[in-house]
Each structure stands twice: as structure tokens, then as C-alpha cells.
C-alpha atoms as a PDB file:
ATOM      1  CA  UNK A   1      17.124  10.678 -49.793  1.00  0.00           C
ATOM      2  CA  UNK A   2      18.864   7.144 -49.229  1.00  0.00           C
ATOM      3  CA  UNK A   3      22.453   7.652 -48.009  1.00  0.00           C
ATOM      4  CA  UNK A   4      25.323   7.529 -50.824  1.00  0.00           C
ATOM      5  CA  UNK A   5      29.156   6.607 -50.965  1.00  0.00           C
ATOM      6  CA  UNK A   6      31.863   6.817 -54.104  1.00  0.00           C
ATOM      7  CA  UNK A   7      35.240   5.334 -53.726  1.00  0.00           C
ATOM      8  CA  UNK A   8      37.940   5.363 -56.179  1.00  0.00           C
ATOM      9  CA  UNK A   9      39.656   2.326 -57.442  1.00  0.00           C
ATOM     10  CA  UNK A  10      42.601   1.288 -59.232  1.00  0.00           C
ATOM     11  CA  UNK A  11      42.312  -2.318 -60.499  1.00  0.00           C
ATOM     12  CA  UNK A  12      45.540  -4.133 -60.036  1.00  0.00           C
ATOM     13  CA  UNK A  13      44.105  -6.532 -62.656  1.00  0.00           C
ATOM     14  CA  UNK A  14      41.455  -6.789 -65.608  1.00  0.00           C
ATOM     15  CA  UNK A  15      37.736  -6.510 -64.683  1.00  0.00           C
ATOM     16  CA  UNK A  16      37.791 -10.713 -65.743  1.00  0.00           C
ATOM     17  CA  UNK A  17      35.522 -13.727 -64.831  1.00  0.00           C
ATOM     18  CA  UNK A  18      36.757 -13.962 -61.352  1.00  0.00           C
ATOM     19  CA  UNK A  19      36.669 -10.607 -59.941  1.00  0.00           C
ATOM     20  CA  UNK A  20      33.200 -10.083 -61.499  1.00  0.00           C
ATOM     21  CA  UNK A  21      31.628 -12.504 -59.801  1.00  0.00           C
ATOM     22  CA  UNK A  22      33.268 -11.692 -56.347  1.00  0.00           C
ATOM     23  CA  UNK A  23      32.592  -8.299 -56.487  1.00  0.00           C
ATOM     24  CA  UNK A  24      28.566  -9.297 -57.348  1.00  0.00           C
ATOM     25  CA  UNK A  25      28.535 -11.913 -54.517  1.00  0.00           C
ATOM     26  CA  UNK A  26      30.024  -9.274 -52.395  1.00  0.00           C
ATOM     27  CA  UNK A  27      27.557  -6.255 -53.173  1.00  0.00           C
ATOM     28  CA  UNK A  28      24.817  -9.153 -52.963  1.00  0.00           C
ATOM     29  CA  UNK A  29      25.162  -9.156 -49.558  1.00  0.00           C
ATOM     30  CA  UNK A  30      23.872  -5.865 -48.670  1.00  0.00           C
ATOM     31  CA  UNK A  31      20.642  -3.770 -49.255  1.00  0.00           C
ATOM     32  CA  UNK A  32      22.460  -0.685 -51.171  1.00  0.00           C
ATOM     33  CA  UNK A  33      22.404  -0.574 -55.079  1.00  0.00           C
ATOM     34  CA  UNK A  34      25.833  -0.916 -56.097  1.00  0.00           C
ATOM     35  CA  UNK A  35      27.917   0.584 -59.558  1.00  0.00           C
ATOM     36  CA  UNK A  36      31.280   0.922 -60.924  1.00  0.00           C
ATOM     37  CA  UNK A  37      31.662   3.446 -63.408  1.00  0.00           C
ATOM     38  CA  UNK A  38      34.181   3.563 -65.823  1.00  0.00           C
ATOM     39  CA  UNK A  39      34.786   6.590 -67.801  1.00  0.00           C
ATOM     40  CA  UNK A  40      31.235   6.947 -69.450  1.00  0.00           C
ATOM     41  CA  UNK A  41      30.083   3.911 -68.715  1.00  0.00           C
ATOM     42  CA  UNK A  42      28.744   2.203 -65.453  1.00  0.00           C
ATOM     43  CA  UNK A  43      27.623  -1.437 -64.545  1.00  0.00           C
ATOM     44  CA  UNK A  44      25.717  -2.487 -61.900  1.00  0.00           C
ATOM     45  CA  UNK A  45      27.813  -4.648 -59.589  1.00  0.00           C
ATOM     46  CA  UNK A  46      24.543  -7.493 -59.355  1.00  0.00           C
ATOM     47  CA  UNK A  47      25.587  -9.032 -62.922  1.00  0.00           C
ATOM     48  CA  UNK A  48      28.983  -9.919 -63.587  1.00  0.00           C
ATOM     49  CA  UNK A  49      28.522  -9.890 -67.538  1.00  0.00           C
ATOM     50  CA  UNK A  50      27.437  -6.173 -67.409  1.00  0.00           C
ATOM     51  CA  UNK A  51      30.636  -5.462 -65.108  1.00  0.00           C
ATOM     52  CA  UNK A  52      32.837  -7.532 -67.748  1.00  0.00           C
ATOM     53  CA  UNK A  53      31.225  -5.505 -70.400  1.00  0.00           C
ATOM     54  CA  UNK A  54      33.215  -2.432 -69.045  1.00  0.00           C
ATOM     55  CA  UNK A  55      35.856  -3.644 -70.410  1.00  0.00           C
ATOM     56  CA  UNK A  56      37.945  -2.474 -67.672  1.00  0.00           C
ATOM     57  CA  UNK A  57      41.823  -3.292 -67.966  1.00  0.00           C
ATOM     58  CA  UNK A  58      44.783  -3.523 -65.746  1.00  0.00           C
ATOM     59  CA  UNK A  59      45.374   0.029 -64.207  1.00  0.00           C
ATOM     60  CA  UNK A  60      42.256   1.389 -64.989  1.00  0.00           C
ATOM     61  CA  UNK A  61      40.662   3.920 -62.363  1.00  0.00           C
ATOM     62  CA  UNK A  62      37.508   2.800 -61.630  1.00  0.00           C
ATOM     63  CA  UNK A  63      34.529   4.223 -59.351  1.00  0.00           C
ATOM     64  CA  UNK A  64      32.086   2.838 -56.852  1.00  0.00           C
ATOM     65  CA  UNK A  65      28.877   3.964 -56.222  1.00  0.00           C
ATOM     66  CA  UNK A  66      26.863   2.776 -54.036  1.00  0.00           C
ATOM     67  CA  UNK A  67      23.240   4.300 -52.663  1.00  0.00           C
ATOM     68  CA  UNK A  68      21.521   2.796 -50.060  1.00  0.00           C
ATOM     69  CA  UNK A  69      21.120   2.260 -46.182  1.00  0.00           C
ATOM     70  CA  UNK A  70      24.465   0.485 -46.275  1.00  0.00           C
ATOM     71  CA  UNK A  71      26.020   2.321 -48.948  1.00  0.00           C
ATOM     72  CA  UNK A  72      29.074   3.133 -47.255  1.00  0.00           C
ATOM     73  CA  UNK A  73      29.605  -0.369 -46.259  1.00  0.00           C
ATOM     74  CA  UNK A  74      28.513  -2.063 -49.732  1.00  0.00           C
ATOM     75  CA  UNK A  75      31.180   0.229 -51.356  1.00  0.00           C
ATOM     76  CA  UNK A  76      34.183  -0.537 -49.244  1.00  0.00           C
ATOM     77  CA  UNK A  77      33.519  -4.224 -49.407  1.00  0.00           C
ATOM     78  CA  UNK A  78      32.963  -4.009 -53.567  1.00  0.00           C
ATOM     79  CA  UNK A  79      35.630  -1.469 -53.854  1.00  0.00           C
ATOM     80  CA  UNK A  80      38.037  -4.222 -51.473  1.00  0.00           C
ATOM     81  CA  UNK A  81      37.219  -6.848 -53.565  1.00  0.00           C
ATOM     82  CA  UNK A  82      38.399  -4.546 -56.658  1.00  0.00           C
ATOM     83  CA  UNK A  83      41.738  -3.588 -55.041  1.00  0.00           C
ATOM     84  CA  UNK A  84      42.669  -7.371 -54.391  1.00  0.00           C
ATOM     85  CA  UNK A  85      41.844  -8.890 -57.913  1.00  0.00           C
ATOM     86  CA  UNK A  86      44.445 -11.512 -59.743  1.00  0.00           C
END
């Protein structure tokens, strides 16, 4: 069973544009399969449409997922990018 990691988020800012295409250049970078779950719903972090599509506003608590051989790391650095948004 591949390693996992889940880190809680709360966006300072909407899931927009910009921070949805940070947050998929930044899980890009590692081997782990990366989500953030919103309620219900999840989006994989490797398409910034589907994370848009969350719909995710300002305040929201959001969760990363991410399974892998990095997962730990992948997480953080998605769930960094998250915390820092404009």
C-alpha cells in the first residue's frame, strides 16, 4: 500500500485561475497523486479546471490528499500553495 498524507486547509482566497494553476504546477512536480476535497466533492490537483470546478470560496476548509511515495511532501507543498493564495 503506497504511503498517504491529508492536510487541512483554509483558503485565504477563492480556488481562482491563479491558485489553480500553482497548486497543479506544484503537485506536478512529484510522483504522488494529489486531491483536494471539498465537502463531497474532490478534484484532482493535475487540472486546474477540475480544481476551479470546486467552486471553492474564500474561507472554505479544504482537504489534501495525497497518495504516493512522496505523498507527504506533495501535500505540504499543494496544501502551501493553498494557504498563500491572493
Amino acid at each position: 500500500m503506497s504511503p498517504s498524507s491529508e492536510i487541512e486547509v483554509v483558503l485565504p482566497a477563492a480556488l481562482h485561475a491563479r491558485p489553480a494553476a500553482e497548486a497543479v504546477r506544484t503537485a506536478s512536480a512529484y510522483t504522488s497523486d494529489v486531491e483536494v476535497r471539498l465537502g463531497e466533492r474532490s478534484a484532482s490537483a493535475g487540472s486546474a479546471l477540475r480544481l476551479m470546478s470546486l467552486g471553492a470560496p474564500a474561507g472554505a476548509t479544504v482537504i489534501v490528499r495525497a497518495t504516493g511515495d512522496d505523498a507527504h511532501l506533495a501535500a505540504l507543498a499543494v496544501a502551501e500553495v493553498l494557504r498563500s493564495a491572493e
